[in-house]
C-alpha atoms as a PDB file:
ATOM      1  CA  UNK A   1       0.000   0.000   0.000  1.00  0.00           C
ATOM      2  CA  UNK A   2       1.130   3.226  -1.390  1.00  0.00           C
ATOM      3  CA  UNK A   3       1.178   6.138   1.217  1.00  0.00           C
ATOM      4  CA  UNK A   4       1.508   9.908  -0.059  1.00  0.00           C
ATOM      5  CA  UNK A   5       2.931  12.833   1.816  1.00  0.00           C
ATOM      6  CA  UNK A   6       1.468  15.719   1.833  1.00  0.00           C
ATOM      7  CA  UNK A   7       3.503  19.115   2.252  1.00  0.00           C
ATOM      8  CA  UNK A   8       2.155  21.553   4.250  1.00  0.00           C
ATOM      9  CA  UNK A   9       2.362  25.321   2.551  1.00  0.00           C
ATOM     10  CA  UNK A  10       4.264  27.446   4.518  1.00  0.00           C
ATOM     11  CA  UNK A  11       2.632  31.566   3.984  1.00  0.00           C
ATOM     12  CA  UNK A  12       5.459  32.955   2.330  1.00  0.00           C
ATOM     13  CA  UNK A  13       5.904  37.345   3.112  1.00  0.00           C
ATOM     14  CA  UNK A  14       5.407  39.280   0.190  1.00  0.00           C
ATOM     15  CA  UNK A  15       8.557  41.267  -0.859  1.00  0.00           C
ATOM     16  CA  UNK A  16       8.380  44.518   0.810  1.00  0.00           C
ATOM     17  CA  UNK A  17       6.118  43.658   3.754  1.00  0.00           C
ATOM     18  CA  UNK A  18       9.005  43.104   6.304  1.00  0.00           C
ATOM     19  CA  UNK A  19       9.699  44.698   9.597  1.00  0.00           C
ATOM     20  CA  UNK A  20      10.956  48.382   9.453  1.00  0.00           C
ATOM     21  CA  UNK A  21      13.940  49.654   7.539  1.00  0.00           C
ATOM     22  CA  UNK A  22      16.315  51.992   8.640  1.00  0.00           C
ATOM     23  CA  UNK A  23      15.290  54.728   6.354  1.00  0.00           C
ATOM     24  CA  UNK A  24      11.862  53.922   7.670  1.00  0.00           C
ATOM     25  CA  UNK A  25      13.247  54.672  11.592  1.00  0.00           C
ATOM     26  CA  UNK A  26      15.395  57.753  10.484  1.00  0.00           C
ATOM     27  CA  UNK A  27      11.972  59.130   8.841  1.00  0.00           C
ATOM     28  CA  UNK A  28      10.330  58.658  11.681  1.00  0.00           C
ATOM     29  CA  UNK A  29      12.717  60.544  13.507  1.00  0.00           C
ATOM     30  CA  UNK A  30      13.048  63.244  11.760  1.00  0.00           C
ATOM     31  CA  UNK A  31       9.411  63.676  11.817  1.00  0.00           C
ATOM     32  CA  UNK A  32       9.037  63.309  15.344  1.00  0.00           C
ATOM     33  CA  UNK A  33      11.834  65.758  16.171  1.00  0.00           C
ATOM     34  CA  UNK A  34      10.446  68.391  14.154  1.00  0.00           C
ATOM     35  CA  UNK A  35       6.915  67.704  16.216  1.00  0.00           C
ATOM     36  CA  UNK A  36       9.183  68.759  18.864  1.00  0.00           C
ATOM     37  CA  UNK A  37      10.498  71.525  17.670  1.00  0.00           C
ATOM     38  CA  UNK A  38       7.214  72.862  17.186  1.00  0.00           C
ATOM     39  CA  UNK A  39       6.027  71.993  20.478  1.00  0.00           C
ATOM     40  CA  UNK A  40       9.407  74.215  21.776  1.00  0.00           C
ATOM     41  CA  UNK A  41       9.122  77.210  19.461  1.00  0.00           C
ATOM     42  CA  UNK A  42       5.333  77.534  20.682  1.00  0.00           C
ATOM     43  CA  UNK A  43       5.711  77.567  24.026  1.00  0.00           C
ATOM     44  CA  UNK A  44       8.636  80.166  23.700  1.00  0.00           C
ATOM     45  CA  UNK A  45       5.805  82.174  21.692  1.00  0.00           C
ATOM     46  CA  UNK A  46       3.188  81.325  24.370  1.00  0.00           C
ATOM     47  CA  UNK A  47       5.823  82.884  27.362  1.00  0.00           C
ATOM     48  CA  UNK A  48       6.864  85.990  25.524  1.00  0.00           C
ATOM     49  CA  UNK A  49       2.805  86.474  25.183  1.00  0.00           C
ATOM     50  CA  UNK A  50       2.264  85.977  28.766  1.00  0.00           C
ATOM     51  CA  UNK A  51       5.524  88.372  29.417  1.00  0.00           C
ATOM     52  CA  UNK A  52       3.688  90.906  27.568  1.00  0.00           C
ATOM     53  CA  UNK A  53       0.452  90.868  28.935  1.00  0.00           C
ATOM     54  CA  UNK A  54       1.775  91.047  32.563  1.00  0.00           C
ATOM     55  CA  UNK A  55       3.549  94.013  31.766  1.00  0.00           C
ATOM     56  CA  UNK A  56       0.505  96.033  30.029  1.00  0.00           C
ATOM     57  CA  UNK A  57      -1.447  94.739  32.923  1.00  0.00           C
ATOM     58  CA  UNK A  58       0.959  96.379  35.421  1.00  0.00           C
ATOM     59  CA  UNK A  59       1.263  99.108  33.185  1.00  0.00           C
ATOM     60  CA  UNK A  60      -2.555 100.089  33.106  1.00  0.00           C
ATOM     61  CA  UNK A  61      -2.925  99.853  37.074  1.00  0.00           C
ATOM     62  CA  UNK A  62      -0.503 102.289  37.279  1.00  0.00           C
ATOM     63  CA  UNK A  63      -1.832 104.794  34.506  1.00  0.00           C
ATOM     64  CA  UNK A  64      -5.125 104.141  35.952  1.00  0.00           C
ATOM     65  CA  UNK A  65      -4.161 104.676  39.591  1.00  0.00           C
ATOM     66  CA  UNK A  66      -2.371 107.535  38.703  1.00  0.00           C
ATOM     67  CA  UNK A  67      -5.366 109.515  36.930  1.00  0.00           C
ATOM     68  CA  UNK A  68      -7.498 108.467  40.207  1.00  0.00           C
ATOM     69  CA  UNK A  69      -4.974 110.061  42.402  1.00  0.00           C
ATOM     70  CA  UNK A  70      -5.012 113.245  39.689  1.00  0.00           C
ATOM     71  CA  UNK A  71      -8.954 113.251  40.267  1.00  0.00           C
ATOM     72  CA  UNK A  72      -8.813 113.238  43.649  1.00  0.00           C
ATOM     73  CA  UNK A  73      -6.690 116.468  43.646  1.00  0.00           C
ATOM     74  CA  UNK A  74      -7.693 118.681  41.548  1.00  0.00           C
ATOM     75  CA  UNK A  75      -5.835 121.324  42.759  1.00  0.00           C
ATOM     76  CA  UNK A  76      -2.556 120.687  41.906  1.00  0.00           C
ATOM     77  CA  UNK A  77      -3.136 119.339  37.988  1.00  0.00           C
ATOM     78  CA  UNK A  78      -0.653 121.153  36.952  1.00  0.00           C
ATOM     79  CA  UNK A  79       1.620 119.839  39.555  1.00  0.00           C
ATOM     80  CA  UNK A  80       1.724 116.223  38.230  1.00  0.00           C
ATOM     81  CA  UNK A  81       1.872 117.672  34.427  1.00  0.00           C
ATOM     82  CA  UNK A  82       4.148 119.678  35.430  1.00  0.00           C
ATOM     83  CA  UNK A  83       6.932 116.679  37.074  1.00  0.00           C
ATOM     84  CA  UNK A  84       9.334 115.222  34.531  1.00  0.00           C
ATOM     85  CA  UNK A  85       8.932 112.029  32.676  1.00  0.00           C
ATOM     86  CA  UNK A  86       9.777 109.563  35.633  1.00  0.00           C
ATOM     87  CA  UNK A  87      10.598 105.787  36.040  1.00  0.00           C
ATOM     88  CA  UNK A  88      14.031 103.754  37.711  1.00  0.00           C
ATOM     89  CA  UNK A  89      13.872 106.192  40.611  1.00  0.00           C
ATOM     90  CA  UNK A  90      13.958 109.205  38.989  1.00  0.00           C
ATOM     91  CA  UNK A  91      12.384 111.202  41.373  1.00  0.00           C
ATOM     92  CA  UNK A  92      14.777 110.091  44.341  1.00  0.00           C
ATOM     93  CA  UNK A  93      13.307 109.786  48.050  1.00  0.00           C
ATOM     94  CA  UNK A  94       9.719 109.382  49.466  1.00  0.00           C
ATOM     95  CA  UNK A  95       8.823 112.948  49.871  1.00  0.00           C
ATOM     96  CA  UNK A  96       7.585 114.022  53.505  1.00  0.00           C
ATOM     97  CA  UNK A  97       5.097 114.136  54.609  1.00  0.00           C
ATOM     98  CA  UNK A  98       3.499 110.448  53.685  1.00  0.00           C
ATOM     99  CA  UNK A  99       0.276 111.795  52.459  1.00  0.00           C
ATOM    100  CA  UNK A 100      -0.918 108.227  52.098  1.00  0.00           C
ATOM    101  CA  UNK A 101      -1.032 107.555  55.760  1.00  0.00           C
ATOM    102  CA  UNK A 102      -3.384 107.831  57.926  1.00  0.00           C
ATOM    103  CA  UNK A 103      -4.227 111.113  59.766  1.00  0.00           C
ATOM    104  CA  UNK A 104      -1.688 112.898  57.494  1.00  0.00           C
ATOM    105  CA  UNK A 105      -2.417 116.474  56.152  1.00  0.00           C
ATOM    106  CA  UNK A 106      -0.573 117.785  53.251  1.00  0.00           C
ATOM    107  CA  UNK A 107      -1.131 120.654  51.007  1.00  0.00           C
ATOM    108  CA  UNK A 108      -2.168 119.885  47.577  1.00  0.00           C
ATOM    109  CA  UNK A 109       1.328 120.389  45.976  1.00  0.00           C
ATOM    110  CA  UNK A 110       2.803 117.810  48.682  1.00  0.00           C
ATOM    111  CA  UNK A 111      -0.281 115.327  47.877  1.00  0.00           C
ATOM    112  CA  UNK A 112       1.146 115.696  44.080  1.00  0.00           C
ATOM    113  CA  UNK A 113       4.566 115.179  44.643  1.00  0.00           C
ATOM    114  CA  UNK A 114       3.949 111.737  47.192  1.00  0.00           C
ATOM    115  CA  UNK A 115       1.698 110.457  44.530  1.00  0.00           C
ATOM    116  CA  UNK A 116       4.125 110.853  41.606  1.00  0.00           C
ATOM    117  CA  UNK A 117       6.908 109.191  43.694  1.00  0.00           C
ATOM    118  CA  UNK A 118       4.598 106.094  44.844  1.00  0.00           C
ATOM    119  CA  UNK A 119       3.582 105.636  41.197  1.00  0.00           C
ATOM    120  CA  UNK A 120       6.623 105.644  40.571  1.00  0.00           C
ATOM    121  CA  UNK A 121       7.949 102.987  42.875  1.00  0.00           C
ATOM    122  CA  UNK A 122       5.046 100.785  41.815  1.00  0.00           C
ATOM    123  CA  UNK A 123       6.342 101.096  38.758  1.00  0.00           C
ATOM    124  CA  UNK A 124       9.868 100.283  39.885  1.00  0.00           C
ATOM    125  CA  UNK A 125       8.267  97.420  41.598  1.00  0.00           C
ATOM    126  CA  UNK A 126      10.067  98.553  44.721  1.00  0.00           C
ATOM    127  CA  UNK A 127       6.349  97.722  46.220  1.00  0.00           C
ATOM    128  CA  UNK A 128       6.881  93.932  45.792  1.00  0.00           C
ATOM    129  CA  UNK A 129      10.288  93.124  47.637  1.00  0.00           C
ATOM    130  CA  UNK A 130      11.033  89.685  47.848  1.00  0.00           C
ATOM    131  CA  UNK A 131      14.884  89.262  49.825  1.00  0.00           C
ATOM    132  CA  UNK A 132      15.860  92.913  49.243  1.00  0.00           C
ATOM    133  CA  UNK A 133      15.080  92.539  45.371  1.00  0.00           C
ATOM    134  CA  UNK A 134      12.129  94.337  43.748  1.00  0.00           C
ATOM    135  CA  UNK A 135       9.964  91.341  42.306  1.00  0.00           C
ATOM    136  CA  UNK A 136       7.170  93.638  40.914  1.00  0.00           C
ATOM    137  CA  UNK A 137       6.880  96.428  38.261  1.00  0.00           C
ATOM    138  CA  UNK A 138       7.610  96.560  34.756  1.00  0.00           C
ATOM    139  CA  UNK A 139      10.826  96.337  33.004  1.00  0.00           C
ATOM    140  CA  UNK A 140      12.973 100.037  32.414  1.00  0.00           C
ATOM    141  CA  UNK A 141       9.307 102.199  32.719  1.00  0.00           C
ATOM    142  CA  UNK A 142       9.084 105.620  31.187  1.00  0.00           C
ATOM    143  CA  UNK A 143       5.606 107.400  33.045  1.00  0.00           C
ATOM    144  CA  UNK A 144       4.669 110.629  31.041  1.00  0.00           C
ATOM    145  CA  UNK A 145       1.791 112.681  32.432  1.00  0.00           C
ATOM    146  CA  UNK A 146       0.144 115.519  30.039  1.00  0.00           C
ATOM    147  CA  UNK A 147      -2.716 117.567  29.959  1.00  0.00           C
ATOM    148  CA  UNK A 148      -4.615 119.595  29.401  1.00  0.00           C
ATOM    149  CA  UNK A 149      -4.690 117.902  25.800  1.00  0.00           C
ATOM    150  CA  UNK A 150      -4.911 120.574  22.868  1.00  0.00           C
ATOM    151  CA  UNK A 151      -8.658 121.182  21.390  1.00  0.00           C
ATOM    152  CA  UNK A 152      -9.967 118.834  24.524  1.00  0.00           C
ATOM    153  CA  UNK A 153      -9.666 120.658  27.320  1.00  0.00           C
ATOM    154  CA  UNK A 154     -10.161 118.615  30.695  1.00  0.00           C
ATOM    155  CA  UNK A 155      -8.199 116.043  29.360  1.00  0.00           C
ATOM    156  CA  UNK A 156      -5.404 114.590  30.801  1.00  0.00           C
ATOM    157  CA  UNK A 157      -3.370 111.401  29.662  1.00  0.00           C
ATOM    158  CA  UNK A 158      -1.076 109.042  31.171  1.00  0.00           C
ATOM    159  CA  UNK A 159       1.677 107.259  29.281  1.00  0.00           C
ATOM    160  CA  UNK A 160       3.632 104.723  30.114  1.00  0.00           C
ATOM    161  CA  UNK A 161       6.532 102.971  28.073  1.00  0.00           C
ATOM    162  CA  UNK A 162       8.223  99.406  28.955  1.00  0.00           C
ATOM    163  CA  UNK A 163      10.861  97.754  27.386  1.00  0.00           C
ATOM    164  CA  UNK A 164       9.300  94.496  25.580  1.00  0.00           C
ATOM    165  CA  UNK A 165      10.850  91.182  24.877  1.00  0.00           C
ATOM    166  CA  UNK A 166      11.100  90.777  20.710  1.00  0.00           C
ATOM    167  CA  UNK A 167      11.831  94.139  18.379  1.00  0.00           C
ATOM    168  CA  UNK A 168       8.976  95.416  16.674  1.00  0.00           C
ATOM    169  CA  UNK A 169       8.083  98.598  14.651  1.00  0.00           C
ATOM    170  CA  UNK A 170       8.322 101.470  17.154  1.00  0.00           C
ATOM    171  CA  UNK A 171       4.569 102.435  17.834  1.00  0.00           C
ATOM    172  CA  UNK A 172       4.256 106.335  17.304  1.00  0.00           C
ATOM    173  CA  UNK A 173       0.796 107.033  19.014  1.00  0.00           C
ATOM    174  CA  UNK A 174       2.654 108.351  21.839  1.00  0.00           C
ATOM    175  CA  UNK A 175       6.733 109.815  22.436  1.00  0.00           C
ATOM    176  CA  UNK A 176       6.708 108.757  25.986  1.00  0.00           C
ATOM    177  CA  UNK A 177      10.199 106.987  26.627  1.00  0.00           C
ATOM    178  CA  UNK A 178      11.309 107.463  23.080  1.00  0.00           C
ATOM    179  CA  UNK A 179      14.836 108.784  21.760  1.00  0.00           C
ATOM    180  CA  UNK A 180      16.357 107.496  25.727  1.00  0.00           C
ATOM    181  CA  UNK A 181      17.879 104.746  24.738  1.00  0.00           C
ATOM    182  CA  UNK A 182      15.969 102.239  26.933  1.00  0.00           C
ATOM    183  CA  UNK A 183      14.703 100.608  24.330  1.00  0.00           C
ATOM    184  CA  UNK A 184      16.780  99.101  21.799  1.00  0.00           C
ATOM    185  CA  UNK A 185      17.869 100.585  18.510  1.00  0.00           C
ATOM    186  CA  UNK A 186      15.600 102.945  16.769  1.00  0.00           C
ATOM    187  CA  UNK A 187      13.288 102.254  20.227  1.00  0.00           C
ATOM    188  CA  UNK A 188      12.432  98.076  18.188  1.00  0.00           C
ATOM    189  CA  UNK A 189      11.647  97.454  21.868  1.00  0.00           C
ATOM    190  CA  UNK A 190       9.614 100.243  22.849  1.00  0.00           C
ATOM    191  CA  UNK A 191       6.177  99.463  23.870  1.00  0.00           C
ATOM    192  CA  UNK A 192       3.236 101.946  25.295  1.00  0.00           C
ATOM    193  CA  UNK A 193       0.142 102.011  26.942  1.00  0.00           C
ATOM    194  CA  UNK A 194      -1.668 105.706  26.977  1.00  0.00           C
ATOM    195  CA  UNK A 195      -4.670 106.263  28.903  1.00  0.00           C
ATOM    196  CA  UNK A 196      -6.548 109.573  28.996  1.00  0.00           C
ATOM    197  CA  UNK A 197      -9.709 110.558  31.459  1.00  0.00           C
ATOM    198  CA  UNK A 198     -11.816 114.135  31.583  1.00  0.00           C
ATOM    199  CA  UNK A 199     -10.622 115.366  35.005  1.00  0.00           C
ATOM    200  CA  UNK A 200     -12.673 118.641  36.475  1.00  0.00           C
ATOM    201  CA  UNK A 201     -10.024 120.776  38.778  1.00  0.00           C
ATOM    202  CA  UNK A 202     -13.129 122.380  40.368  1.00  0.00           C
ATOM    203  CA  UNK A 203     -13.986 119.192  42.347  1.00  0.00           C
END
């Protein structure tokens, strides 16, 4: 009696279905590096936006503050127009007496000249002092005060320049900081927040 074998087919790959090739891995790679990249460059963006927005934030408390303080003492306007572009300690020493404390009386002129030097070390961030360094504030601040504005009288407007972190086309709205060299060549650097309010000296 005869007996037959039978061979059992083996499935055979197809050419070009194996495992990975190294061209195959080093694509890969690449690919997955640049996804990194990406990932990097964006959250550099994302920081230099934050960076920003603190700083105009800071910026616009003081401006704001500043015009309160300018309400509340109508008197001496032309006091606080009147004080030099300030910013990095400009103005030197807390003038006496400290009008902001309780019980205190000052004349209007000595109300002016406390507020303009507390702005001012907000500004600094000498307000925020974490082991003897100032932690708050906004970086190399310019704080311009003008009024009454031209053809709007009852105006007054508070300016205030910081240093950003990327160069970009000088804004002209306003000239506050501009031409000190605080800001980077042809002021790339400069940025500015302006805020103006109707103030009547009469109340």
């Amino acid at each position: 009696m005869l007996k037959t074998s039978r061979k059992l087919d083996c499935p055979q790959r197809a050419d070009g279905q194996g495992g990975f090739s190294l061209i195959e891995l080093l694509v890969t790679l690449v690919v997955f590096s640049v996804g990194l990249l990406a990932i990097a460059g964006l959250q550099t963006v994302s920081k230099q936006a934050n960076y920003e927005s603190v700083q105009r934030s800071a910026a616009a408390q003081v401006a704001y503050g500043l015009l309160e303080d300018m309400r509340m003492n109508g008197p001496a306007l032309a006091n606080y127009v009147a004080a030099p572009d300030f910013g990095g300690s400009t103005l030197g020493a807390e003038p006496a007496p400290n009008c902001r404390s309780m019980g205190s009386e000052c004349t209007s002129a000595e109300r002016a000249a406390h507020d303009l030097w507390f702005w001012e070390s907000t500004v600094d961030g000498l307000r925020e002092i974490a082991n003897g360094v100032a932690t708050g504030g906004i970086v190399d601040p310019t704080v311009c005060v003008q009024g009454p504005v031209a053809g709007d009288a009852g105006v007054y407007v508070v300016s205030i320049a910081w240093r950003g972190s990327a160069a970009l086309v000088n804004p002209v709205i306003n000239a506050c900081g501009s031409g000190l060299g605080k800001y980077g060549d042809g002021d790339a650097h400069r940025r500015v927040l302006t805020v103006g309010t109707f103030i009547d000296p009469n109340l």
